[in-house]
C-alpha atoms as a PDB file:
ATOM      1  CA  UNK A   1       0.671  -9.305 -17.123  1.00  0.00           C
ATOM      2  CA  UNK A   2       4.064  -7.558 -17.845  1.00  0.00           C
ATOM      3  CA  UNK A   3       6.700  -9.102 -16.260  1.00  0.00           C
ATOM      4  CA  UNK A   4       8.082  -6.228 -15.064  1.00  0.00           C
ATOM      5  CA  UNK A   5       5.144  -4.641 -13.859  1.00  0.00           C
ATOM      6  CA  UNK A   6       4.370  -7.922 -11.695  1.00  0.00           C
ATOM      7  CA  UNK A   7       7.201  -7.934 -10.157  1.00  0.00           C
ATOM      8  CA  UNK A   8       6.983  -4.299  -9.431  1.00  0.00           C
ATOM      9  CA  UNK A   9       4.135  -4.455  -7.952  1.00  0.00           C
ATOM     10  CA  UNK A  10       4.825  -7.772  -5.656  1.00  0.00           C
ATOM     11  CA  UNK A  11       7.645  -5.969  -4.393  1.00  0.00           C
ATOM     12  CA  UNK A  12       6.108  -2.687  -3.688  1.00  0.00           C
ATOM     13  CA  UNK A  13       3.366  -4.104  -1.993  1.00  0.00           C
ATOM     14  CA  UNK A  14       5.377  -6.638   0.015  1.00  0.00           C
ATOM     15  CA  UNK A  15       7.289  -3.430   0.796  1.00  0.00           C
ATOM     16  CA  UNK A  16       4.426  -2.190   1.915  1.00  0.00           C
ATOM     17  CA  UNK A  17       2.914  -5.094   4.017  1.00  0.00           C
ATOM     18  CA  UNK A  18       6.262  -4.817   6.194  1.00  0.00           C
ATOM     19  CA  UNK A  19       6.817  -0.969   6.756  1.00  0.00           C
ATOM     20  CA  UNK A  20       2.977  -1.043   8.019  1.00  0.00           C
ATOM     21  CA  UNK A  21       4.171  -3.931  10.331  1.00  0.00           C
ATOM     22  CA  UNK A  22       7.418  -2.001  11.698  1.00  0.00           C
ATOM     23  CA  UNK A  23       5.521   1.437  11.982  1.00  0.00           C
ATOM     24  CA  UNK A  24       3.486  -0.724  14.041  1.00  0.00           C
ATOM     25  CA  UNK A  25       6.443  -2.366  16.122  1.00  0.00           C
ATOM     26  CA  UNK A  26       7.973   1.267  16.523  1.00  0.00           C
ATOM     27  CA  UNK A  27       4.612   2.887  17.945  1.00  0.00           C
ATOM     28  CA  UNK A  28       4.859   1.082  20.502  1.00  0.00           C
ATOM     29  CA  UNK A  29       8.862   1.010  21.020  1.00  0.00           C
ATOM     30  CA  UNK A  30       8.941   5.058  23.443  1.00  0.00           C
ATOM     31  CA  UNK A  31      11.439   6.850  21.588  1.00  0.00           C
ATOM     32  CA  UNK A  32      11.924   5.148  18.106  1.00  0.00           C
ATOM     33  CA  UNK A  33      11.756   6.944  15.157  1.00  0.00           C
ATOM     34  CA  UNK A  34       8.561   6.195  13.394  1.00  0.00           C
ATOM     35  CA  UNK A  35       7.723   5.918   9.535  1.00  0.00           C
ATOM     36  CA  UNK A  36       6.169   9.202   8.114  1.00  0.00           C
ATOM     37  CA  UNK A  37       2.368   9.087   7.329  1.00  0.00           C
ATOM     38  CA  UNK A  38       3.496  10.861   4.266  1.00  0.00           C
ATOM     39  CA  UNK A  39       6.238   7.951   3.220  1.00  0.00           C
ATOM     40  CA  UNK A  40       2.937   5.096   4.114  1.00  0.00           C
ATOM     41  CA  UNK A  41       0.538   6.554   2.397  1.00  0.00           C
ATOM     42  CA  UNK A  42       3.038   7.279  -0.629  1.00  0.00           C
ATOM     43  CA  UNK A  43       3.617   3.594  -0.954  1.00  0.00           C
ATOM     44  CA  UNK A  44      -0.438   2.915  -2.322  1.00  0.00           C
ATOM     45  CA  UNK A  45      -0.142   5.739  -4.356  1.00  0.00           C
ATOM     46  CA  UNK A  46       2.505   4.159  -6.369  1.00  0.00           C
ATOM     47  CA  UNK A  47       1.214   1.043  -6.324  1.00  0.00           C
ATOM     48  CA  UNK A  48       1.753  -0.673  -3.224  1.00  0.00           C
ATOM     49  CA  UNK A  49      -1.970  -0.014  -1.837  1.00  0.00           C
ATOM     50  CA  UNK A  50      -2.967  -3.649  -2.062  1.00  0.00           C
ATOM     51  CA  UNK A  51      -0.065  -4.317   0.751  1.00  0.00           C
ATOM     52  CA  UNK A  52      -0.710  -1.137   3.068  1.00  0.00           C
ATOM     53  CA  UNK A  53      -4.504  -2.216   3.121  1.00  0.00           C
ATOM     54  CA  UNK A  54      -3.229  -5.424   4.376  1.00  0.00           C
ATOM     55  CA  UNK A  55      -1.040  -4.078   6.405  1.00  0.00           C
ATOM     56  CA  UNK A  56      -3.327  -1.735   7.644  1.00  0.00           C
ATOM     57  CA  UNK A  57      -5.986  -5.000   8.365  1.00  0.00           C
ATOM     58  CA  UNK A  58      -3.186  -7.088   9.646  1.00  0.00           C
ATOM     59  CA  UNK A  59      -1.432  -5.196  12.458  1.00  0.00           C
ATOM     60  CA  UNK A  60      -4.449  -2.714  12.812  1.00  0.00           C
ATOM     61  CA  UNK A  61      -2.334  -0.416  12.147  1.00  0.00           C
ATOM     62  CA  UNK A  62      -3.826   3.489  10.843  1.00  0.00           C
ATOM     63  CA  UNK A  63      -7.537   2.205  10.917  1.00  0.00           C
ATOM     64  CA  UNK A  64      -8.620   4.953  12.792  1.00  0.00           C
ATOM     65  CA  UNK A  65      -7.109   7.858  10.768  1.00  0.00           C
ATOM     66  CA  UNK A  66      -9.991   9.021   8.358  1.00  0.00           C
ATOM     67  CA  UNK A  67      -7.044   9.525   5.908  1.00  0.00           C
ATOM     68  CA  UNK A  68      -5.294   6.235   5.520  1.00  0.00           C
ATOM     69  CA  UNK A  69      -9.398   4.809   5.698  1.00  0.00           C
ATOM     70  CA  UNK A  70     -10.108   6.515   2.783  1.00  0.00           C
ATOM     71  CA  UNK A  71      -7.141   6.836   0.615  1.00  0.00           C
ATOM     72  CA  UNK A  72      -5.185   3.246   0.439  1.00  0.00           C
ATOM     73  CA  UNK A  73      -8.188   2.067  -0.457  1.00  0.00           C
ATOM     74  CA  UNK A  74      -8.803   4.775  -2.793  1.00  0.00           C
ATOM     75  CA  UNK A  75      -5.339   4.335  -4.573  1.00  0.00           C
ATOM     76  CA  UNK A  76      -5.863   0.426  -4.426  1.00  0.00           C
ATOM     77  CA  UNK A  77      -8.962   0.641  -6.690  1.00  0.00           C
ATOM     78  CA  UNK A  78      -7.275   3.482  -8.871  1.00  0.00           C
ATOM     79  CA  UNK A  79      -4.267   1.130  -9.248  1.00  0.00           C
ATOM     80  CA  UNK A  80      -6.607  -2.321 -10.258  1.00  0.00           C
ATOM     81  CA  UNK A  81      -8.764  -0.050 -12.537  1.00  0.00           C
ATOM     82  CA  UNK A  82      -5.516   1.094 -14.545  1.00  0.00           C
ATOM     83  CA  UNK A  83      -4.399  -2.237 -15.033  1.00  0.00           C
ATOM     84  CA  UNK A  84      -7.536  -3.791 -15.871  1.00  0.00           C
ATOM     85  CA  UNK A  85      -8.331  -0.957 -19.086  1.00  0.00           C
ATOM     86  CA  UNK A  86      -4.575  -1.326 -19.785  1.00  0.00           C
ATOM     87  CA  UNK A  87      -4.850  -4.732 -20.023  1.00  0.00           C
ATOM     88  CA  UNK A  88      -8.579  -5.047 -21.937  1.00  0.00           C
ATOM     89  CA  UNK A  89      -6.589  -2.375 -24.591  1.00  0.00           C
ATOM     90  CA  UNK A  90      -4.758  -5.131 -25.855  1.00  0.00           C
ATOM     91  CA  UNK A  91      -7.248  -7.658 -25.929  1.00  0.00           C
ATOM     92  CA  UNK A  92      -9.439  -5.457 -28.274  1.00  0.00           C
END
């Protein structure tokens, strides 16, 4: 794999991992300012899904909103997909 894309997505995801772990500290800090939904779920969209989910698993953290249930996963198998035919492209 890429070098830079690797290391892209370790950090991103690793960035993810611990944002799902200090939303989860905050929620139950009364009156700390919490992470967005928005700014979580934008991390597996670009890229970082494989760390949310385990963030997610983790801290059990979001596993009860039908949104984050559906769509880190969703943008976790999205992400794997596009790397796997990007990949097999230049094996062919």
């Amino acid at each position: 794999m890429n070098k830079i894309l690797l290391s892209y997505l370790i950090a991103i995801n690793a960035i993810g991992v611990l944002l799902y772990g200090l939303d989860k500290l905050f929620s139950k800090q009364k009156g700390h300012r919490r992470i967005p939904e928005r700014t979580l779920l934008w991390l597996a969209r670009i890229g970082g899904g494989a760390g949310c989910w385990l963030g997610m698993l983790l801290f059990r953290h979001k596993t009860k909103h039908i949104r984050f249930k559906v769509l880190v996963p969703l943008w976790t198998i999205i992400w794997v997909i596009g790397i796997f035919i990007y990949y097999k492209s230049f094996l062919n």
